[in-house]
PDB file of N, CA and C in Angstrom:
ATOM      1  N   UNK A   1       0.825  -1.200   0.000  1.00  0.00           N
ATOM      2  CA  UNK A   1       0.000   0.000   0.000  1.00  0.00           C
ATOM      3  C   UNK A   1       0.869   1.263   0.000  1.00  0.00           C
ATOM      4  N   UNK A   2       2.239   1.084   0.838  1.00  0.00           N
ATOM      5  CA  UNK A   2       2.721   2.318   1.058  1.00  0.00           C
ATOM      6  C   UNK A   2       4.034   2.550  -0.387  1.00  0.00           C
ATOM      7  N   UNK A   3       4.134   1.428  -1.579  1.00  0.00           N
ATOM      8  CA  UNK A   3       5.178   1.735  -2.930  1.00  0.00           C
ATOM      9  C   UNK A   3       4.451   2.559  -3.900  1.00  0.00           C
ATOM     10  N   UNK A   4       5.059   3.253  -3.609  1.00  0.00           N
ATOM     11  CA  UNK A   4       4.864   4.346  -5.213  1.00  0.00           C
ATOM     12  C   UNK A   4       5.019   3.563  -6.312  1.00  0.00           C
ATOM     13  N   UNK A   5       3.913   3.552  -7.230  1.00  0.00           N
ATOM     14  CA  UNK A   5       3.895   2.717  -8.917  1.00  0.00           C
ATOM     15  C   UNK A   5       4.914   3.572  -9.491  1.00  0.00           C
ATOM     16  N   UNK A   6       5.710   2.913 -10.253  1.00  0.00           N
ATOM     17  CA  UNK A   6       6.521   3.150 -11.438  1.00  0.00           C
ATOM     18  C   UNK A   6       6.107   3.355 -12.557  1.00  0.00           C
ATOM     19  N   UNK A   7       4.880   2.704 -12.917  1.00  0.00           N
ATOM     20  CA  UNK A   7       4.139   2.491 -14.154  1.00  0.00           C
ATOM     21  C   UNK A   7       3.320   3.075 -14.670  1.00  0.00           C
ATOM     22  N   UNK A   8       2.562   2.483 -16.109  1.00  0.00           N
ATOM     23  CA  UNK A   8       1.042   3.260 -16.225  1.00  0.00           C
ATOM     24  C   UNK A   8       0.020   2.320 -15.284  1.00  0.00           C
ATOM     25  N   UNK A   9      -1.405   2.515 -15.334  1.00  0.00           N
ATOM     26  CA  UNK A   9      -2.371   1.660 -15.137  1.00  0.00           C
ATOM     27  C   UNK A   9      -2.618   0.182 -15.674  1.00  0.00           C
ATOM     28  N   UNK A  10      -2.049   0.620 -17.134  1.00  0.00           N
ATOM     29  CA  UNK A  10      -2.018  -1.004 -17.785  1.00  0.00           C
ATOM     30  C   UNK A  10      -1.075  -2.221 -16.822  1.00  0.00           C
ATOM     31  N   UNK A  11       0.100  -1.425 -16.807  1.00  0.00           N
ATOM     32  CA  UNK A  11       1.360  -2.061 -16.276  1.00  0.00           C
ATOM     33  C   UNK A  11       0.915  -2.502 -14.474  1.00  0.00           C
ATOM     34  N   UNK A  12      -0.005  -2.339 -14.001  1.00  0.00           N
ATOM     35  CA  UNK A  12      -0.418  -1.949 -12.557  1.00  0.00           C
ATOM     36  C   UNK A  12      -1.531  -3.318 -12.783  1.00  0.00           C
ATOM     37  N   UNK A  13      -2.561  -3.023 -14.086  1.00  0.00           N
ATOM     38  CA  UNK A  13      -3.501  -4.067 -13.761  1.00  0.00           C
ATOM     39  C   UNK A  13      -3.018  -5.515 -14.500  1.00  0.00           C
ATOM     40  N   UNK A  14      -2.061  -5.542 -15.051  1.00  0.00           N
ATOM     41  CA  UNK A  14      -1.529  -6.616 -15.310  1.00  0.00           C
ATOM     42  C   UNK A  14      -0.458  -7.021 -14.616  1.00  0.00           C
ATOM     43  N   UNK A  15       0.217  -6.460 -13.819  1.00  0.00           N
ATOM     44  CA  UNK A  15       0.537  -7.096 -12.267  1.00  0.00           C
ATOM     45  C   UNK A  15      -0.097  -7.833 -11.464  1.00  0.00           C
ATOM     46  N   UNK A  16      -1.291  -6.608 -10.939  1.00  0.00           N
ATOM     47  CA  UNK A  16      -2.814  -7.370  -9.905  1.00  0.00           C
ATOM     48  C   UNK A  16      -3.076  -8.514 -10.771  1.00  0.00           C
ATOM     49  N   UNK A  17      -3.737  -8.717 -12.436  1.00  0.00           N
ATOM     50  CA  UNK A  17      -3.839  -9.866 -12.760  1.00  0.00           C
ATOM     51  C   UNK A  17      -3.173 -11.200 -12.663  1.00  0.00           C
ATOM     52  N   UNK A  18      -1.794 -11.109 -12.794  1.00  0.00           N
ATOM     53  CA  UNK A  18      -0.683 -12.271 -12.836  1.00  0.00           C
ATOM     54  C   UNK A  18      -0.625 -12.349 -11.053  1.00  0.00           C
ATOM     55  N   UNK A  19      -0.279 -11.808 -10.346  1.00  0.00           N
ATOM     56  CA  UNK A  19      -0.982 -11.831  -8.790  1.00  0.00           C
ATOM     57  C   UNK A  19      -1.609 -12.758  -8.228  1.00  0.00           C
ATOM     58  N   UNK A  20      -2.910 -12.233  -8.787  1.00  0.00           N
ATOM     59  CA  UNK A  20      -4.525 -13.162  -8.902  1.00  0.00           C
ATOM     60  C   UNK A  20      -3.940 -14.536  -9.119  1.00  0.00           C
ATOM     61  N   UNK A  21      -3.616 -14.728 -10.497  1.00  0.00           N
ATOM     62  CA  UNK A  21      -3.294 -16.015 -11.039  1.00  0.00           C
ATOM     63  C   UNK A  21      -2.444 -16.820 -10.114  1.00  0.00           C
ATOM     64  N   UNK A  22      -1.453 -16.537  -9.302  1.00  0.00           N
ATOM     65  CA  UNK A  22      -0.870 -17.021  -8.531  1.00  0.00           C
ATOM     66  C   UNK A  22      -1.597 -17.568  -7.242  1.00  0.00           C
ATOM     67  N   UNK A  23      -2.359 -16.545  -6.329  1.00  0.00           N
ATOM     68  CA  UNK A  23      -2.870 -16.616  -4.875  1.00  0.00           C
ATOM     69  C   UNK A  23      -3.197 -18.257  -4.632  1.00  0.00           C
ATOM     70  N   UNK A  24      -2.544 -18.172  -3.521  1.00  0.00           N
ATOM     71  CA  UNK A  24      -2.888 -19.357  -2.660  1.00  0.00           C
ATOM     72  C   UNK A  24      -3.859 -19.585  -1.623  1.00  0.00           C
ATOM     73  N   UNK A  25      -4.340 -18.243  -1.724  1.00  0.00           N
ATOM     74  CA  UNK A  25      -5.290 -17.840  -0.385  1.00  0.00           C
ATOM     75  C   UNK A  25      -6.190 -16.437  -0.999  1.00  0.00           C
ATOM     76  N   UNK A  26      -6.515 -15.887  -0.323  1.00  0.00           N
ATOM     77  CA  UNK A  26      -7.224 -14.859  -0.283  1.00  0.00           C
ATOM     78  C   UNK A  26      -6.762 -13.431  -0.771  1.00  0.00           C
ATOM     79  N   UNK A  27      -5.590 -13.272   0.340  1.00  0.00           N
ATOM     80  CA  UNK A  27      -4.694 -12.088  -0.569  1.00  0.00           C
ATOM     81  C   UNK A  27      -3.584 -11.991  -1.207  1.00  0.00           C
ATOM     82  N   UNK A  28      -3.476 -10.990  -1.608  1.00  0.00           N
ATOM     83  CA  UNK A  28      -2.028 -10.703  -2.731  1.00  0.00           C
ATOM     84  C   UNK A  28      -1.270 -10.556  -1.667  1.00  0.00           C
ATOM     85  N   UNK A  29       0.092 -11.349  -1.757  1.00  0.00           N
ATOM     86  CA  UNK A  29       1.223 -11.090  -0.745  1.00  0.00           C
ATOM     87  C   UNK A  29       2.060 -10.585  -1.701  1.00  0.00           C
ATOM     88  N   UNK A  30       3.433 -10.634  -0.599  1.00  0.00           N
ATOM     89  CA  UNK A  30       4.727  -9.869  -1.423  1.00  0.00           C
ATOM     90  C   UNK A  30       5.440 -11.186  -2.388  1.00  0.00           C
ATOM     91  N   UNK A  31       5.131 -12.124  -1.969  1.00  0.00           N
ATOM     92  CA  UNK A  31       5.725 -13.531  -2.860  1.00  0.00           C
ATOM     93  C   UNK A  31       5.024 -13.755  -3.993  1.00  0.00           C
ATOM     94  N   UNK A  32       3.729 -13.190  -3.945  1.00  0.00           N
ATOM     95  CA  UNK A  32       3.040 -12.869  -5.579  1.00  0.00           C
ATOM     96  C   UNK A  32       3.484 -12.248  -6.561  1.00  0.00           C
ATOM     97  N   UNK A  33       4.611 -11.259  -6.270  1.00  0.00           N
ATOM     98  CA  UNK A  33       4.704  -9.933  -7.002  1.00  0.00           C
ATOM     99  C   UNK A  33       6.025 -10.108  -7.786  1.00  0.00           C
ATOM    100  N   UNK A  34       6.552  -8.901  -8.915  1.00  0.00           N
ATOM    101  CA  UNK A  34       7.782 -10.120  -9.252  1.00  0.00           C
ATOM    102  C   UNK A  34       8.928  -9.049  -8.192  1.00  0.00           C
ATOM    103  N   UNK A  35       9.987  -9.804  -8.406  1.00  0.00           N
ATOM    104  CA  UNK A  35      11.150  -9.044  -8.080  1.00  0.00           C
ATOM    105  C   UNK A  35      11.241  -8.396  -7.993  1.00  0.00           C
ATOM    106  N   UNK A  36      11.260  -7.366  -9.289  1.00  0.00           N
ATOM    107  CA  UNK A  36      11.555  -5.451  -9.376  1.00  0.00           C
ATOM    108  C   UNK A  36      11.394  -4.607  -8.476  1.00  0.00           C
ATOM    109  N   UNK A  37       9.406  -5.649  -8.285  1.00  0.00           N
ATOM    110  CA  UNK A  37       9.171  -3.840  -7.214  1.00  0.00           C
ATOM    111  C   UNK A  37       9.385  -4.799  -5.599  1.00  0.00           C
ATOM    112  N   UNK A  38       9.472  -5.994  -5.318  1.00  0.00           N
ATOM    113  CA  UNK A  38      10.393  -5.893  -4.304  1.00  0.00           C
ATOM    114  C   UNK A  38      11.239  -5.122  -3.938  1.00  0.00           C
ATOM    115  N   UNK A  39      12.301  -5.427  -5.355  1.00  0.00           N
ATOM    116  CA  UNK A  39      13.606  -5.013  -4.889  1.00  0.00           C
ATOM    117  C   UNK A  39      13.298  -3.530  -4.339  1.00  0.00           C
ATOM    118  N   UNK A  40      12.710  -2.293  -5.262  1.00  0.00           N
ATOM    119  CA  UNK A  40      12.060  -1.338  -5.744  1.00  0.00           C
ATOM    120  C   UNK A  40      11.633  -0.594  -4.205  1.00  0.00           C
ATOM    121  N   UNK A  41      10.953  -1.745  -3.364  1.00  0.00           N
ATOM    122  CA  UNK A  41      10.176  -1.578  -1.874  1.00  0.00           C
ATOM    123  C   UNK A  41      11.066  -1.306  -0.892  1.00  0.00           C
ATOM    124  N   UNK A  42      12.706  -2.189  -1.072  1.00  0.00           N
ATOM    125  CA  UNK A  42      13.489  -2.353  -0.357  1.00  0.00           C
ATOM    126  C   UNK A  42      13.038  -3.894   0.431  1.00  0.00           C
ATOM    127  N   UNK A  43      12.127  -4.964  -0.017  1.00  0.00           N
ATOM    128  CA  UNK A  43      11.844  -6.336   0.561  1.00  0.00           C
ATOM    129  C   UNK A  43      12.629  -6.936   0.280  1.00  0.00           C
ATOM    130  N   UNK A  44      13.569  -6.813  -0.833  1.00  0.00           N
ATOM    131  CA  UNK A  44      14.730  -7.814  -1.135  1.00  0.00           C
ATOM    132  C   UNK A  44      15.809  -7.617  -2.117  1.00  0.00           C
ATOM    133  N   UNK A  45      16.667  -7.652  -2.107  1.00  0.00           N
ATOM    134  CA  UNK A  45      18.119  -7.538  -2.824  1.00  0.00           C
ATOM    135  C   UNK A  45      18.233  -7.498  -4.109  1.00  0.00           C
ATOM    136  N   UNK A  46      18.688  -7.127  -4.997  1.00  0.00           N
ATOM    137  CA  UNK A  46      18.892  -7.100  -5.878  1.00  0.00           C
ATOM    138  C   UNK A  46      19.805  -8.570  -6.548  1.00  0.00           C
ATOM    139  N   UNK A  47      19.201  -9.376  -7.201  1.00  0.00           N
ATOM    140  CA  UNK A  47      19.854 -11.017  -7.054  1.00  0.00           C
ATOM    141  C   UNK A  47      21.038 -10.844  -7.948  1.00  0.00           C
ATOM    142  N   UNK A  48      21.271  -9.699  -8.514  1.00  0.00           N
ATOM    143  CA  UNK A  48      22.702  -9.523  -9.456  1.00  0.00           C
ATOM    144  C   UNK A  48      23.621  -8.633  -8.953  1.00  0.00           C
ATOM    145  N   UNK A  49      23.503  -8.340  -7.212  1.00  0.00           N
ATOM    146  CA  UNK A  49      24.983  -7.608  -6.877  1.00  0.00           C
ATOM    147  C   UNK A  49      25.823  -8.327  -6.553  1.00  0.00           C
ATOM    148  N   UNK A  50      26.667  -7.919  -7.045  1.00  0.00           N
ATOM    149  CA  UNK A  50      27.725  -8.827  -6.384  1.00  0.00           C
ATOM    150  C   UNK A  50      28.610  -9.562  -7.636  1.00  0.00           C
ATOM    151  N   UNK A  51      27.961  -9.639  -8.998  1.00  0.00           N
ATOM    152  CA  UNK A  51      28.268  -9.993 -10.297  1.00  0.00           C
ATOM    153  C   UNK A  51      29.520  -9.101 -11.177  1.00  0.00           C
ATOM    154  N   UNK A  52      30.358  -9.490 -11.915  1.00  0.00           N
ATOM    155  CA  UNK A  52      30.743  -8.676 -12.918  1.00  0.00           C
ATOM    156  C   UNK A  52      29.499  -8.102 -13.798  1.00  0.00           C
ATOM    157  N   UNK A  53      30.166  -6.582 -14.068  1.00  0.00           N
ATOM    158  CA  UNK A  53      29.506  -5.780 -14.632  1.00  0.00           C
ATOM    159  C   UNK A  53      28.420  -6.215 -15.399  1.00  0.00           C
ATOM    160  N   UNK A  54      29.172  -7.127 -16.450  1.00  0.00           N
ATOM    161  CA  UNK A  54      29.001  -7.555 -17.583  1.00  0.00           C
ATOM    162  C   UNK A  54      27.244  -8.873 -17.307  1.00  0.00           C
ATOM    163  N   UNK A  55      27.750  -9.433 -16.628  1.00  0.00           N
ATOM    164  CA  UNK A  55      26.322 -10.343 -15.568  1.00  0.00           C
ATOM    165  C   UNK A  55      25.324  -9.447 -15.328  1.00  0.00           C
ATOM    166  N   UNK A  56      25.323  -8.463 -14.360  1.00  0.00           N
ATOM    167  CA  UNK A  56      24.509  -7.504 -14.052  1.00  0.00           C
ATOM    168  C   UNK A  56      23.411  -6.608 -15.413  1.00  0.00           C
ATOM    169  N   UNK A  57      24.538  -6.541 -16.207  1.00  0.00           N
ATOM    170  CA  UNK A  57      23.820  -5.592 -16.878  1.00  0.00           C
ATOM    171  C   UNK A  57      22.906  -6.998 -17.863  1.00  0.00           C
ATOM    172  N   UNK A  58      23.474  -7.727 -18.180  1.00  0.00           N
ATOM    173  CA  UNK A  58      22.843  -9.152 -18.721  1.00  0.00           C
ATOM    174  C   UNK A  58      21.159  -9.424 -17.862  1.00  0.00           C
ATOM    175  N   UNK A  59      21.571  -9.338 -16.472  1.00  0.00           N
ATOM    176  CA  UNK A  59      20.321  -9.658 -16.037  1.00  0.00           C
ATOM    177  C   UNK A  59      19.212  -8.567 -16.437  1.00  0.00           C
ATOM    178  N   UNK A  60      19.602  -7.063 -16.195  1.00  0.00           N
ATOM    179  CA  UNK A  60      18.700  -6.355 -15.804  1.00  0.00           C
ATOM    180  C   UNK A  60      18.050  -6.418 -17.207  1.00  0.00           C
ATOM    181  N   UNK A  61      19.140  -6.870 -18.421  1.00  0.00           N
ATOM    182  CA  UNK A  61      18.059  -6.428 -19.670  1.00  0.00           C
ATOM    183  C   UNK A  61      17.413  -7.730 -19.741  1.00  0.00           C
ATOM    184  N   UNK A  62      17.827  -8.744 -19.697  1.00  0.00           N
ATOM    185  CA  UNK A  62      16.579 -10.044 -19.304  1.00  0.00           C
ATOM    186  C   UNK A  62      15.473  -9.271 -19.172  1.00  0.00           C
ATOM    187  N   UNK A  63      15.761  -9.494 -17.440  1.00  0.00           N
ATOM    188  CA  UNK A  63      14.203  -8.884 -16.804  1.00  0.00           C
ATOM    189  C   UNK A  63      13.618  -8.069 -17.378  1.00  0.00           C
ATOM    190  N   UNK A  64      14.070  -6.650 -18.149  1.00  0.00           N
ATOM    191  CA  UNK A  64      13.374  -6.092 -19.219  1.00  0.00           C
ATOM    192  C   UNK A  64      12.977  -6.145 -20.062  1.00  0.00           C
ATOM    193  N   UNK A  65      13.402  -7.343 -20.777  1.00  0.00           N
ATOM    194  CA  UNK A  65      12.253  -8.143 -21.852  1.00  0.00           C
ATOM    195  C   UNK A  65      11.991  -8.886 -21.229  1.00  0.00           C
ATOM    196  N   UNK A  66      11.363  -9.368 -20.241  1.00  0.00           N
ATOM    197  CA  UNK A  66      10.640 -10.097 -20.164  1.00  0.00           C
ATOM    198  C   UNK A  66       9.493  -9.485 -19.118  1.00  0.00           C
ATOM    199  N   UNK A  67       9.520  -8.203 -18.874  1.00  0.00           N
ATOM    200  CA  UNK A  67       8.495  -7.172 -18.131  1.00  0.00           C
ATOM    201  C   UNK A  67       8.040  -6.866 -19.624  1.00  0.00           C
ATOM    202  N   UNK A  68       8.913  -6.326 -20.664  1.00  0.00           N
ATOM    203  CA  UNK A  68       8.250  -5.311 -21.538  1.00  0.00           C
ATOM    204  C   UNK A  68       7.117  -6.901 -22.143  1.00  0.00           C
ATOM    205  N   UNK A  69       7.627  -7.720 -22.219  1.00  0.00           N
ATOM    206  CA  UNK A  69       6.406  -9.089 -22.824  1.00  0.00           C
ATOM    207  C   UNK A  69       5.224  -9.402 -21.720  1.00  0.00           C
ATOM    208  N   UNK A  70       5.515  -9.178 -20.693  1.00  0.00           N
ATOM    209  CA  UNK A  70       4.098  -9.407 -20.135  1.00  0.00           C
ATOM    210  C   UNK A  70       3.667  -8.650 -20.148  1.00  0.00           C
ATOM    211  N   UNK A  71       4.356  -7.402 -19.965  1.00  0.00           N
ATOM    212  CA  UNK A  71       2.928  -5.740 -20.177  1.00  0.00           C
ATOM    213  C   UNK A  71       2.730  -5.896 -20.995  1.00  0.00           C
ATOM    214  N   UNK A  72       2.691  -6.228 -22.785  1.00  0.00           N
ATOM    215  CA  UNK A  72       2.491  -6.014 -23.452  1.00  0.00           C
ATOM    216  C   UNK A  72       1.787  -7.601 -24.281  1.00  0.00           C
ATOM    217  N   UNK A  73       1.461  -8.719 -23.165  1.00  0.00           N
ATOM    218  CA  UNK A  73       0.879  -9.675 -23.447  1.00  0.00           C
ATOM    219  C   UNK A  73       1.438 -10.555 -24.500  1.00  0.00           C
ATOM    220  N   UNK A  74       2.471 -10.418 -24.632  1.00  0.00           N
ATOM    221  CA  UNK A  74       3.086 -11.003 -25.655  1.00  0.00           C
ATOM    222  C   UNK A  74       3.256 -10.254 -26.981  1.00  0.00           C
ATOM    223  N   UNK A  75       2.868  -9.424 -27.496  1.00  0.00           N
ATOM    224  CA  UNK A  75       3.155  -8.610 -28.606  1.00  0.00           C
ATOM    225  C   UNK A  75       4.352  -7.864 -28.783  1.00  0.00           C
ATOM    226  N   UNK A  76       5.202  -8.518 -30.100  1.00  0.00           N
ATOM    227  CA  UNK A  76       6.453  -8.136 -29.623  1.00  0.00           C
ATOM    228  C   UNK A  76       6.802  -6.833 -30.435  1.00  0.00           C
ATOM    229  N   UNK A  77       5.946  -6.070 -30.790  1.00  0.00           N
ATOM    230  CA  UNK A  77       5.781  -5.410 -31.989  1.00  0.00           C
ATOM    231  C   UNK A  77       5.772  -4.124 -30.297  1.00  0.00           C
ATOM    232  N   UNK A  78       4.527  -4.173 -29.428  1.00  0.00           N
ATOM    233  CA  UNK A  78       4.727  -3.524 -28.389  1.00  0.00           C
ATOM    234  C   UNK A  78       5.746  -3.310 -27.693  1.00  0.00           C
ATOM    235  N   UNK A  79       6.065  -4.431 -27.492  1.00  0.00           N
ATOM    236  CA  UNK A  79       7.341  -4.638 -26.161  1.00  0.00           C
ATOM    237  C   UNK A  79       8.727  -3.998 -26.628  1.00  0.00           C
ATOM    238  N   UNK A  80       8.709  -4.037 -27.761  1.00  0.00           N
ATOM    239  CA  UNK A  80      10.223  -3.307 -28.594  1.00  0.00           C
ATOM    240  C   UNK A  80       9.932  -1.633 -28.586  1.00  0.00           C
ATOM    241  N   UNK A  81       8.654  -0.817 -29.170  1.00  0.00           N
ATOM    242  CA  UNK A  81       8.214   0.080 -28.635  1.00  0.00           C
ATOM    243  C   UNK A  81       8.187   0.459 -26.968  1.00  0.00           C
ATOM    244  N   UNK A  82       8.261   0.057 -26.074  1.00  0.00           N
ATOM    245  CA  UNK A  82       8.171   0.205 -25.139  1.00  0.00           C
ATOM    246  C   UNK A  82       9.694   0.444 -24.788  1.00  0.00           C
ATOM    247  N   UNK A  83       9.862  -0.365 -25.275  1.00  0.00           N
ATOM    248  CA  UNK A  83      11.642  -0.668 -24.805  1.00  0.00           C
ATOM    249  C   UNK A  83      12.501   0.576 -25.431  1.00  0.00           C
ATOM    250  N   UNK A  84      12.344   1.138 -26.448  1.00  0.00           N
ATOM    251  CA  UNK A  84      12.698   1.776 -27.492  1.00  0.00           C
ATOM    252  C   UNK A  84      13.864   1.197 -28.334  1.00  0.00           C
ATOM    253  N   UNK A  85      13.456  -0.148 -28.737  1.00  0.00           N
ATOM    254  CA  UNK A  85      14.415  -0.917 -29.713  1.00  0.00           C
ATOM    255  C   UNK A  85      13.424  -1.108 -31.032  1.00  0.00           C
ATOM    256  N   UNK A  86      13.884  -1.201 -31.919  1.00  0.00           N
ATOM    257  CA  UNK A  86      13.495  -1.956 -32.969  1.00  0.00           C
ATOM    258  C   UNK A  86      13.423  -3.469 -33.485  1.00  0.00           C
ATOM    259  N   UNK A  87      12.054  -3.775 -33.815  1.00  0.00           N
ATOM    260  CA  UNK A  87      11.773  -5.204 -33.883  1.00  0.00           C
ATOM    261  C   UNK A  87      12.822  -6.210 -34.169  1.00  0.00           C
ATOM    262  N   UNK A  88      13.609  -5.553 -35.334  1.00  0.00           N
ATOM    263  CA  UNK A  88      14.842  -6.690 -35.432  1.00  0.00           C
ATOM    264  C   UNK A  88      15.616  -6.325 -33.852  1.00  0.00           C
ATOM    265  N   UNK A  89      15.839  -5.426 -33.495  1.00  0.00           N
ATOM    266  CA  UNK A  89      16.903  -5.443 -32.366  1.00  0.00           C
ATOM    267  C   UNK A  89      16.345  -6.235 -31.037  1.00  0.00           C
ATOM    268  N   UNK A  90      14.897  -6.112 -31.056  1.00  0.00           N
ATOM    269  CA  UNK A  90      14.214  -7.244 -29.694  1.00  0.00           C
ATOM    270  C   UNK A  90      14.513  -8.383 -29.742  1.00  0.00           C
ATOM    271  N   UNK A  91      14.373  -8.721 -31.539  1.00  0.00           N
ATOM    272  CA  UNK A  91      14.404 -10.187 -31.654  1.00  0.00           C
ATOM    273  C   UNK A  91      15.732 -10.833 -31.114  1.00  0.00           C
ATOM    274  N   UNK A  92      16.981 -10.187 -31.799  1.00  0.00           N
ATOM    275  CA  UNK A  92      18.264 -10.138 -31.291  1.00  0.00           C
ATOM    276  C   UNK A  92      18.552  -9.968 -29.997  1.00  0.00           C
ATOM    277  N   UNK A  93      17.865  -9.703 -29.126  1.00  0.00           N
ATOM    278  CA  UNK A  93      17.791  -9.633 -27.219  1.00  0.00           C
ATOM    279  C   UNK A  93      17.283 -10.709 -27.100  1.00  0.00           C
ATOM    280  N   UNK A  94      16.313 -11.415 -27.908  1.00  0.00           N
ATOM    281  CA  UNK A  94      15.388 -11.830 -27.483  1.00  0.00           C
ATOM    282  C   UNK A  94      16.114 -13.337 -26.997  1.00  0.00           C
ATOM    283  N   UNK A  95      16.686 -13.190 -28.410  1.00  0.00           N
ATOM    284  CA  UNK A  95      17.642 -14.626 -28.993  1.00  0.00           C
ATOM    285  C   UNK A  95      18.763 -14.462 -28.151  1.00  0.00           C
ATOM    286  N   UNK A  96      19.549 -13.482 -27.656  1.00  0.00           N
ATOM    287  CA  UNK A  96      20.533 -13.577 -26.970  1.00  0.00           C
ATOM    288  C   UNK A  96      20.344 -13.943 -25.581  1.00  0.00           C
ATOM    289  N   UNK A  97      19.303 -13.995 -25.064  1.00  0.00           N
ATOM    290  CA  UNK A  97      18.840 -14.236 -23.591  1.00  0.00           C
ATOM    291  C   UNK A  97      18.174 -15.554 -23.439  1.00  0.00           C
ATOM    292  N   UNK A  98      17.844 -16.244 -25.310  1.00  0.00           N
ATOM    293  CA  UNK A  98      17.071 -17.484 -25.091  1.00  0.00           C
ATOM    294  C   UNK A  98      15.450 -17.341 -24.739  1.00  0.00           C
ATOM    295  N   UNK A  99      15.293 -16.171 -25.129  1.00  0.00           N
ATOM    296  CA  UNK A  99      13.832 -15.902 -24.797  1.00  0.00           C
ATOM    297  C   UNK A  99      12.945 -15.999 -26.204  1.00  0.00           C
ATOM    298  N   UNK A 100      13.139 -16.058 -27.299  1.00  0.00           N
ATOM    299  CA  UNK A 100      12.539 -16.402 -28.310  1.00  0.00           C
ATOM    300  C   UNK A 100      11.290 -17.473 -28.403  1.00  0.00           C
TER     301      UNK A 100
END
């Protein structure tokens, strides 16, 4: 209740949705939510300190395609817009991370 959103509304209700999809119970906990805005909350660490540079920066753009694909439901035509790459250049992240 008390994290400031980062996001738009879209990005907010497709969180709460994937959330939902998870619950084991009744409410949304912090083990529902992904990483980011953990980390984001200060609930938990950042799982790439401590890495060469080169690791770190590997992860964070992971996790960024693979945030910009669930906000954007899979449309990769979006998620590269979002990102501000171009479709061939997502695909090429995409493929370099094994996310294809």
């Amino acid at each position: 209740m008390k994290h400031r959103w980062p996001g738009n509304v879209r990005e907010l209700e497709n969180i709460i949705e994937r959330a939902f999809n998870m619950l084991d119970g009744s409410e949304i906990q912090l083990k529902h939510l992904p990483n980011y805005l953990k980390i984001l909350a200060g609930h938990e660490t950042h799982p790439f300190v401590g890495g060469s540079l080169g690791n770190i920066l590997a992860g964070v753009e992971k996790e960024a395609l693979i945030d910009a694909l669930d906000t954007s439901n899979g449309n990769k035509v979006q998620a590269a817009k979002t990102l501000g790459l171009s479709r061939a250049g997502l695909y090429k992240k995409l493929k370099k991370h094994d996310l294809h």
